[in-house]
Protein backbone atom coordinates (compact mmCIF):
# COMPACT_ATOMS: atom_id res chain seq x y z
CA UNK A 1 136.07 1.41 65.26
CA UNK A 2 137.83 3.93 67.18
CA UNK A 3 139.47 5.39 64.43
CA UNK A 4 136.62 5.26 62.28
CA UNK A 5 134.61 7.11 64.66
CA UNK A 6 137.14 9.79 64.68
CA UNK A 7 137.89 10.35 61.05
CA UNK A 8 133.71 10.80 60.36
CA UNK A 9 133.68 13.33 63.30
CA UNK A 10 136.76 15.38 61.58
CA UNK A 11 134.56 15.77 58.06
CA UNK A 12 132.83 18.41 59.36
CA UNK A 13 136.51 20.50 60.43
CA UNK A 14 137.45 19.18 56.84
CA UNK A 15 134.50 20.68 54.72
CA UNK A 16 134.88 23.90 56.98
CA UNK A 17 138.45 24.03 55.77
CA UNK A 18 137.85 23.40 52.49
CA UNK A 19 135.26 26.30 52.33
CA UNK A 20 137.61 28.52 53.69
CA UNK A 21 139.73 27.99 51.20
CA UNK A 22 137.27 28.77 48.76
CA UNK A 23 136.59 31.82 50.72
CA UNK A 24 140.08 32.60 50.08
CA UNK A 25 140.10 32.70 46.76
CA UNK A 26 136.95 34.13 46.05
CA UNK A 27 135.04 31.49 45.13
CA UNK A 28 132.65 31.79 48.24
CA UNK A 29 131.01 34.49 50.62
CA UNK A 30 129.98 32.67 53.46
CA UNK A 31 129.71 29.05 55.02
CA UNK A 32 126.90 27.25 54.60
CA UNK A 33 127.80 23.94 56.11
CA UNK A 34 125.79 21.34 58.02
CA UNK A 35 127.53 20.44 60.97
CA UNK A 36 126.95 19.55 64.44
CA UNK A 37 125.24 21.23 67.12
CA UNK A 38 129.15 21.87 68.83
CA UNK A 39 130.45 24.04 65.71
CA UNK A 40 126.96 26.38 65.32
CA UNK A 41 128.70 29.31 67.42
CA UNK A 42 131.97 29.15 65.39
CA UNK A 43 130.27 29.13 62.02
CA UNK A 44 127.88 32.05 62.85
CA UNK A 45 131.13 34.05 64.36
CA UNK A 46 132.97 33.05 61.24
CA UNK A 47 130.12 34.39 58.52
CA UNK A 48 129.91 37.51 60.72
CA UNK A 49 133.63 37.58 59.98
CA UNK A 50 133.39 37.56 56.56
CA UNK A 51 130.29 39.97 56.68
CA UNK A 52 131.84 42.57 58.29
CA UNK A 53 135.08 41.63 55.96
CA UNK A 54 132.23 42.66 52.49
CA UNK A 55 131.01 45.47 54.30
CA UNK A 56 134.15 46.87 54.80
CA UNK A 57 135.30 46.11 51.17
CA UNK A 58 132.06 47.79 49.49
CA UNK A 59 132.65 51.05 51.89
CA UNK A 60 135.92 51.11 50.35
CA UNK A 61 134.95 50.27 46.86
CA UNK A 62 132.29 53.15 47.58
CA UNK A 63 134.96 55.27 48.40
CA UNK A 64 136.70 54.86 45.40
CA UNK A 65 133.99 55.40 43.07
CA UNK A 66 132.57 58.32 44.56
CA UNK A 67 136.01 59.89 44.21
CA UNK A 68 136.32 59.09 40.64
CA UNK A 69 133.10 60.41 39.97
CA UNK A 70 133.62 63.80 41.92
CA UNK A 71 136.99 64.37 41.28
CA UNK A 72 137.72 63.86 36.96
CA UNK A 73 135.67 66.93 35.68
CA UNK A 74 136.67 69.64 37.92
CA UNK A 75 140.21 68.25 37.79
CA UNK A 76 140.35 68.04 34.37
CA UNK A 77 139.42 72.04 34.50
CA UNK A 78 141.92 72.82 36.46
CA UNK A 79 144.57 71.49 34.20
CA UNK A 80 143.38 72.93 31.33
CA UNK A 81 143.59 76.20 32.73
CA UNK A 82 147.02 75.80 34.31
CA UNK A 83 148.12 74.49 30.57
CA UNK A 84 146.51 77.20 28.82
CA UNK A 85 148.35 80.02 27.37
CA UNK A 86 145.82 82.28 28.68
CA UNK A 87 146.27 84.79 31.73
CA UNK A 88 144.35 83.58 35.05
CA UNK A 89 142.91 86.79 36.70
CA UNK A 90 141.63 86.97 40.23
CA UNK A 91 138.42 85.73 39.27
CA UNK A 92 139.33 82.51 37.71
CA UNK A 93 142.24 82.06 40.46
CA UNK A 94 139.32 82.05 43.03
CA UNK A 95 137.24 79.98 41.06
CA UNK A 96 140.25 77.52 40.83
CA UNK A 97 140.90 77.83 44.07
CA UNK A 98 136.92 76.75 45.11
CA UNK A 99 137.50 73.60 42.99
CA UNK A 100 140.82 72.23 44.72
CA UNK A 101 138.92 73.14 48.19
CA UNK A 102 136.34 71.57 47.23
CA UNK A 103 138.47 68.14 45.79
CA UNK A 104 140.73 68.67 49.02
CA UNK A 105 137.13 68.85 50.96
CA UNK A 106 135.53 65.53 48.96
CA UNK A 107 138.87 63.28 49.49
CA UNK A 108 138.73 63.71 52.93
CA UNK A 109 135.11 62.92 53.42
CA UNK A 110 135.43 59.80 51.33
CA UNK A 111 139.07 58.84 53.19
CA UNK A 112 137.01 59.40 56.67
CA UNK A 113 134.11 57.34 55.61
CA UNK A 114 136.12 54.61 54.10
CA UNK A 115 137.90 54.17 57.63
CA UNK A 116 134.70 53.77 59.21
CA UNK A 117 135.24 49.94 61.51
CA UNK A 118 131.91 50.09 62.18
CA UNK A 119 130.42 47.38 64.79
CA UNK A 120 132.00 44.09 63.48
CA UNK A 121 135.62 45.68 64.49
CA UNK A 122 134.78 43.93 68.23
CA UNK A 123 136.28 47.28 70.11
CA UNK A 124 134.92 49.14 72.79
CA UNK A 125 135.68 52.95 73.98
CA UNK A 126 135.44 53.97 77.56
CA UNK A 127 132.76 57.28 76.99
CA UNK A 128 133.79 59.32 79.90
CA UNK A 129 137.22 59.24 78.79
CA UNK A 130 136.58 59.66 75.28
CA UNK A 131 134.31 62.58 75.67
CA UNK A 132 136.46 64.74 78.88
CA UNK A 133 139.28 64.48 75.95
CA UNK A 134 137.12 65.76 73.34
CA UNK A 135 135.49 68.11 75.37
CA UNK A 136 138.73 70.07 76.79
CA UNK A 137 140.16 69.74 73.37
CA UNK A 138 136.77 72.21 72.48
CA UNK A 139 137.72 74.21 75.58
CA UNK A 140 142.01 74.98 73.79
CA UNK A 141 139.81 75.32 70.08
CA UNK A 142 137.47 77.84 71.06
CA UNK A 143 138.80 79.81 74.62
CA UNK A 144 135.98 81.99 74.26
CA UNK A 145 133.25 79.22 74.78
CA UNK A 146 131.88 77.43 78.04
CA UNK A 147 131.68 73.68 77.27
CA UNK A 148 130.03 72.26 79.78
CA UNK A 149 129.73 68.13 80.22
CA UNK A 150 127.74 65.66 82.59
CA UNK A 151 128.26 62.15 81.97
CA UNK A 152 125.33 60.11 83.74
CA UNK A 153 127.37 56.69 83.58
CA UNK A 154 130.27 54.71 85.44
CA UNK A 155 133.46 56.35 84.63
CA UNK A 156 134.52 52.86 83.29
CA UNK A 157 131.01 52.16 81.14
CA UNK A 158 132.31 51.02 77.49
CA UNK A 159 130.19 50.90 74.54
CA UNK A 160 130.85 48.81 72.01
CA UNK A 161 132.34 51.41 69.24
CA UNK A 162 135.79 51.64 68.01
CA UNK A 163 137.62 54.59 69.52
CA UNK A 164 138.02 56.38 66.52
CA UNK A 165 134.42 56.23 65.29
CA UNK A 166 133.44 57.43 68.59
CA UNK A 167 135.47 60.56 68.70
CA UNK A 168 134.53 61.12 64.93
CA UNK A 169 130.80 61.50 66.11
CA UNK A 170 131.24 63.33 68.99
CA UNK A 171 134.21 65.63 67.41
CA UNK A 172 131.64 66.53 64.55
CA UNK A 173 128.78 67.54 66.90
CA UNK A 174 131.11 69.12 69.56
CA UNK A 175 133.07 71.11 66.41
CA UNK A 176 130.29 72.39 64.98
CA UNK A 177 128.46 73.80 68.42
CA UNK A 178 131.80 75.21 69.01
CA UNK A 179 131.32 77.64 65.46
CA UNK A 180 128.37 78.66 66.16
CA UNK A 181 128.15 79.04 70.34
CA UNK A 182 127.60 82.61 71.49
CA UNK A 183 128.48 81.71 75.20
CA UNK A 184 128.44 77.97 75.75
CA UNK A 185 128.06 73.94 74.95
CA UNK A 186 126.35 71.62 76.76
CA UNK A 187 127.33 67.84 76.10
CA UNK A 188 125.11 65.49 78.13
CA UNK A 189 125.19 61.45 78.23
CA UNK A 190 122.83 59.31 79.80
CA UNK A 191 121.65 55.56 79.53
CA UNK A 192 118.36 55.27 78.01
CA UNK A 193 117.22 52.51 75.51
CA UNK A 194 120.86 53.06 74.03
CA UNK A 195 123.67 55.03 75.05
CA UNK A 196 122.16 58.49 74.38
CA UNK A 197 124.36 61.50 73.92
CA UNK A 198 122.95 65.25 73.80
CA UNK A 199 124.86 68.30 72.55
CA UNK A 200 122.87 72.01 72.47
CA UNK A 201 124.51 75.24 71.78
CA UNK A 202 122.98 78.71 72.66
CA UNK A 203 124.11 79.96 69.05
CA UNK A 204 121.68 81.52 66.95
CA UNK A 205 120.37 77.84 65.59
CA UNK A 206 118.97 76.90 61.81
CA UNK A 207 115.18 77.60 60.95
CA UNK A 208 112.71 74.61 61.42
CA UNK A 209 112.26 74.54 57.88
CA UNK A 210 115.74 73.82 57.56
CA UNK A 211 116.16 71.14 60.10
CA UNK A 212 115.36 68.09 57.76
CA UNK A 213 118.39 69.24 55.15
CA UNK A 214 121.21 68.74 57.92
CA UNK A 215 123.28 66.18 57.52
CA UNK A 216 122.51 66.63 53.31
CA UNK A 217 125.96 65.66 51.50
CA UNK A 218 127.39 69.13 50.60
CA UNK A 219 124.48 70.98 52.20
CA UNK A 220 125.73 74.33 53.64
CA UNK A 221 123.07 76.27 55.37
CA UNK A 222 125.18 79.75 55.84
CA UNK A 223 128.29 80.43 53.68
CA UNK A 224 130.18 82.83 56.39
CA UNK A 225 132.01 79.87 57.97
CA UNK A 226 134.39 78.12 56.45
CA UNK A 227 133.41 74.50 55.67
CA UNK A 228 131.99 72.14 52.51
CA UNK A 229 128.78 70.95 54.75
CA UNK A 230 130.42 67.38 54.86
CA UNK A 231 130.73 67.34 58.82
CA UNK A 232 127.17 66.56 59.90
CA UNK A 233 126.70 64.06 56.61
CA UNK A 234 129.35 62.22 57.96
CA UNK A 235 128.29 61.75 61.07
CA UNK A 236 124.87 60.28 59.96
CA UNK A 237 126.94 58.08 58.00
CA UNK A 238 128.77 56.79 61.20
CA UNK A 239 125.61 56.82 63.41
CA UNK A 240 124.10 54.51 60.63
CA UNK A 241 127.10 51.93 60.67
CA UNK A 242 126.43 51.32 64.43
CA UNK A 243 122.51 51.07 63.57
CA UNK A 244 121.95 54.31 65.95
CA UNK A 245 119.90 57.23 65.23
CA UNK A 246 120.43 61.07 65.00
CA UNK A 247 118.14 63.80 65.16
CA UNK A 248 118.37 67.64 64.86
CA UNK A 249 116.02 70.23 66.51
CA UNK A 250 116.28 73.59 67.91
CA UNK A 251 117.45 73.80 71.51
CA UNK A 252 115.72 75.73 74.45
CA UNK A 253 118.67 78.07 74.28
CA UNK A 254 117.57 78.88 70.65
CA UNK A 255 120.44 76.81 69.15
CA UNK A 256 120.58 73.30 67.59
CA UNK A 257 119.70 70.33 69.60
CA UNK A 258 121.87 67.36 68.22
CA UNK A 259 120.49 63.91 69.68
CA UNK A 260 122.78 60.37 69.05
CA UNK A 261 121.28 57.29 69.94
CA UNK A 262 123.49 53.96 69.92
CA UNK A 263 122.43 50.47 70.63
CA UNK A 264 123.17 48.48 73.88
């Protein structure tokens, strides 16, 4: 009876593995067993496994079509000019030039996106640390700039985003004040109903009119600094993978207000 009792209490652990297995090979998604009351918590940690496991494959599937897309016509120019017989003046070397920046500018985005580990990855990143790095990193970039940063949290408060995803937002916002500061950069973050970080600049800021358009792939409000207008679309891409939210708006100082809001 004994033995009995224990083989019919190992079918569950034996359909699991056999699903798995399917998993494997691609014949299933997710686990759909019925099972006792004990193995609910592994199964739903298990199909969050493998959901985070399709989310991360589709980014990178993403990645590579985008790429493909983007990248064959103006590459294909670019060769045929090179092959060509004909002379390249300065005006078709600069307009050569705009394409491989442009390519160069594209692969990167896509490469940055597709590394995304978004909230499944199960890290954490201690904020004051993160953000004193970032923020005296600013201070060797631009000399000329004050960046100034209060951290309203325990110096030991983690959130739960991977460290590079974290420095990726924060790097973006804290990049891109830098450009445009006349003086200074404030970086403020405080607990709210998420984590809430707040970066303002006292540059000369982008026209209400314009505000909605940040964050637009390939969107470049002013041409006179360098850039492809990727920066600021790939930080709403990050901010969305942790389900947070980010607004733009103009800053007492008269720059841009940048708000992030994460989750608890």
């Amino acid at each position: 009876m004994n033995l009995l009792a224990v083989n019919r209490s190992l079918r569950p652990l034996a359909r699991l593995q056999h699903q798995l297995a399917e998993f494997q090979t691609g014949q299933r998604e997710r686990l759909d067993l019925d099972c006792p009351s004990e193995l609910d918590g592994l199964l739903i940690q298990l199909n969050h496994f493998m959901d985070e496991l399709q989310r991360r494959l589709q980014r990178s599937r993403e990645a590579v079509a985008n790429l493909s897309h983007t990248l064959q016509t103006p590459l294909a120019a670019v060769t045929q000019v090179l092959r060509g017989r004909r002379s390249i003046d300065d005006q078709r070397r600069r307009r050569m030039l705009e394409r491989l920046e442009g390519m160069q500018a594209q692969l990167t985005s896509e490469l940055r996106r597709a590394r995304f580990a978004g909230p499944g990855s199960a890290l954490h990143s201690v904020v004051a640390q993160e953000a004193g790095t970032l923020v005296d990193m600013m201070r060797t970039l631009y000399p000329d700039k004050r960046f100034e940063l209060h951290v309203e949290l325990p110096s030991k408060h983690s959130v739960a985003v991977e460290r590079q995803d974290l420095n990726e937002m924060l790097g973006i916002v804290l990049d891109n004040a830098g450009k445009w500061a006349r003086k200074y950069v404030v970086c403020r973050i405080r607990q709210d109903q998420g984590l809430v970080f707040e970066i303002e600049d006292d540059g000369p800021g982008v026209p209400v009119p314009a505000l909605s358009q940040l964050g637009e792939r390939g969107k470049r409000l002013d041409e006179s600094t360098p850039g492809h207008g990727l920066g600021l679309a790939i930080l709403k891409q990050i901010v969305a993978q942790y389900r947070g939210t980010v607004t733009f708006s103009a800053s007492n100082e008269g720059g841009l207000y940048v708000r992030i809001e994460l989750p608890c």
